[in-house]
Protein backbone atom coordinates (compact mmCIF):
# COMPACT_ATOMS: atom_id res chain seq x y z
CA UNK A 1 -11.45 4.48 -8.54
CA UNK A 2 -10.38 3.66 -12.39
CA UNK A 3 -8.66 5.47 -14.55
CA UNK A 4 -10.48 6.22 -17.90
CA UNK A 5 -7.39 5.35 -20.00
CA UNK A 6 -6.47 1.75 -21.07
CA UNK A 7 -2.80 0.64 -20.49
CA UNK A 8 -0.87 -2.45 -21.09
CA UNK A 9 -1.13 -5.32 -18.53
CA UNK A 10 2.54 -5.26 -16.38
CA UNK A 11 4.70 -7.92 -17.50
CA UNK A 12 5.92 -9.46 -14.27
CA UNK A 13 6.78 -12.92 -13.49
CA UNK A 14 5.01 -15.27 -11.12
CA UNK A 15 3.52 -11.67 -10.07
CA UNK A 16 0.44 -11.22 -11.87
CA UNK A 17 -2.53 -13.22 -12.37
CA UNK A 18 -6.20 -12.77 -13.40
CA UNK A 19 -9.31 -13.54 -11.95
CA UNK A 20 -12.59 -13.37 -13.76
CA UNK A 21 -15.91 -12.57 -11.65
CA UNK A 22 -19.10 -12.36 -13.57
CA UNK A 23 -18.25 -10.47 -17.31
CA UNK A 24 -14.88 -8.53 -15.40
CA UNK A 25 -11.46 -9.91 -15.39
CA UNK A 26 -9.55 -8.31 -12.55
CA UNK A 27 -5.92 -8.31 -13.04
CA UNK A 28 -4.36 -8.76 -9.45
CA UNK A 29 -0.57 -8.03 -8.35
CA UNK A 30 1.01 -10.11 -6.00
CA UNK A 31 2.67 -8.34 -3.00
CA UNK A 32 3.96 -10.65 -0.26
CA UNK A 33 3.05 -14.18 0.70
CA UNK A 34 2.48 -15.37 4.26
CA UNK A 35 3.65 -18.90 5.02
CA UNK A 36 1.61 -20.95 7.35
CA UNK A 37 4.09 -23.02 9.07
CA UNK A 38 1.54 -25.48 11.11
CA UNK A 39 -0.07 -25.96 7.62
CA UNK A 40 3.29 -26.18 5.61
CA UNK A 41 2.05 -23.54 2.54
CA UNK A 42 2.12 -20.05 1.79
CA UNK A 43 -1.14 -17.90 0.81
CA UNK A 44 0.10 -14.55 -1.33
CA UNK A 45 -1.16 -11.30 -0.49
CA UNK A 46 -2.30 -9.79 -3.72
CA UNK A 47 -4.17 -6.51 -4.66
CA UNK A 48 -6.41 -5.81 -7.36
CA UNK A 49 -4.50 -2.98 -10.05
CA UNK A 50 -6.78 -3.17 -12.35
CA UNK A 51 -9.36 -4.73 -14.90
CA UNK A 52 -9.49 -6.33 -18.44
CA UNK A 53 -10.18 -4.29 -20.96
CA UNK A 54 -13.13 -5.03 -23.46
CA UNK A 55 -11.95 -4.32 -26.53
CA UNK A 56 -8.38 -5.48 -26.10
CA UNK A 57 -7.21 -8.52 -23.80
CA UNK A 58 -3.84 -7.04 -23.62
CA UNK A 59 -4.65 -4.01 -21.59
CA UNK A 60 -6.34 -2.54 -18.58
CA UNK A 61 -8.06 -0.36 -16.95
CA UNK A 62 -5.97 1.19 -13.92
CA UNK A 63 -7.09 1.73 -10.55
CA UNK A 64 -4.59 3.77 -7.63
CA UNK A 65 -3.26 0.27 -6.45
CA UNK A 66 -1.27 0.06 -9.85
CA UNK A 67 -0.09 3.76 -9.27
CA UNK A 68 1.24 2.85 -5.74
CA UNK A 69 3.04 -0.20 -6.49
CA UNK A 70 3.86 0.92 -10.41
CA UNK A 71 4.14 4.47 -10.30
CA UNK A 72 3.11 7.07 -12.70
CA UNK A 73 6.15 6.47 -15.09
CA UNK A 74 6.08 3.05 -15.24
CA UNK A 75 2.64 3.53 -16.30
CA UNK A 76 2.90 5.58 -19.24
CA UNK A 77 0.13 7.64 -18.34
CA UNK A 78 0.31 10.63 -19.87
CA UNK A 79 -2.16 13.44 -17.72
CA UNK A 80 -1.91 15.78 -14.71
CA UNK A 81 -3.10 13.28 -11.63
CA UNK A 82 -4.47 16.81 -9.67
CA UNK A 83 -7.01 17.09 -12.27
């Protein structure tokens, strides 16, 4: 589920990238990598945090995955979460 606030895209290295699938960018969040030994690379294990926003290509549109792996004050998110 999104959020229906836009906030600014995290700024962490090597950790974030974007992929675009029809007319939505997703921003995705790199969380681990498994390395295939027999094949000699890793694959990362990434989760989708958010998406693009429209209007603005520096910010997003939050989904829970940010809010587990960025918190609510990282966020600057600024409403009651029960509600």
């Amino acid at each position: 589920m999104y959020m229906n606030c836009e906030i600014e895209i995290p700024d962490v290295l090597g950790k974030i990238n974007r992929v675009r699938k029809g007319n939505t960018t997703y921003i995705r969040y790199v969380v681990g990598r498994t390395y295939h030994a027999d094949k000699k690379y890793n694959i990362p294990n990434q989760r989708i945090i958010g998406k693009r926003s429209d209007k603005n290509s520096d910010m997003m549109i939050s989904n829970e995955n940010f809010l587990k792996y960025f918190g609510v004050k990282d966020s600057g998110l600024l409403f009651d979460l029960a509600t």
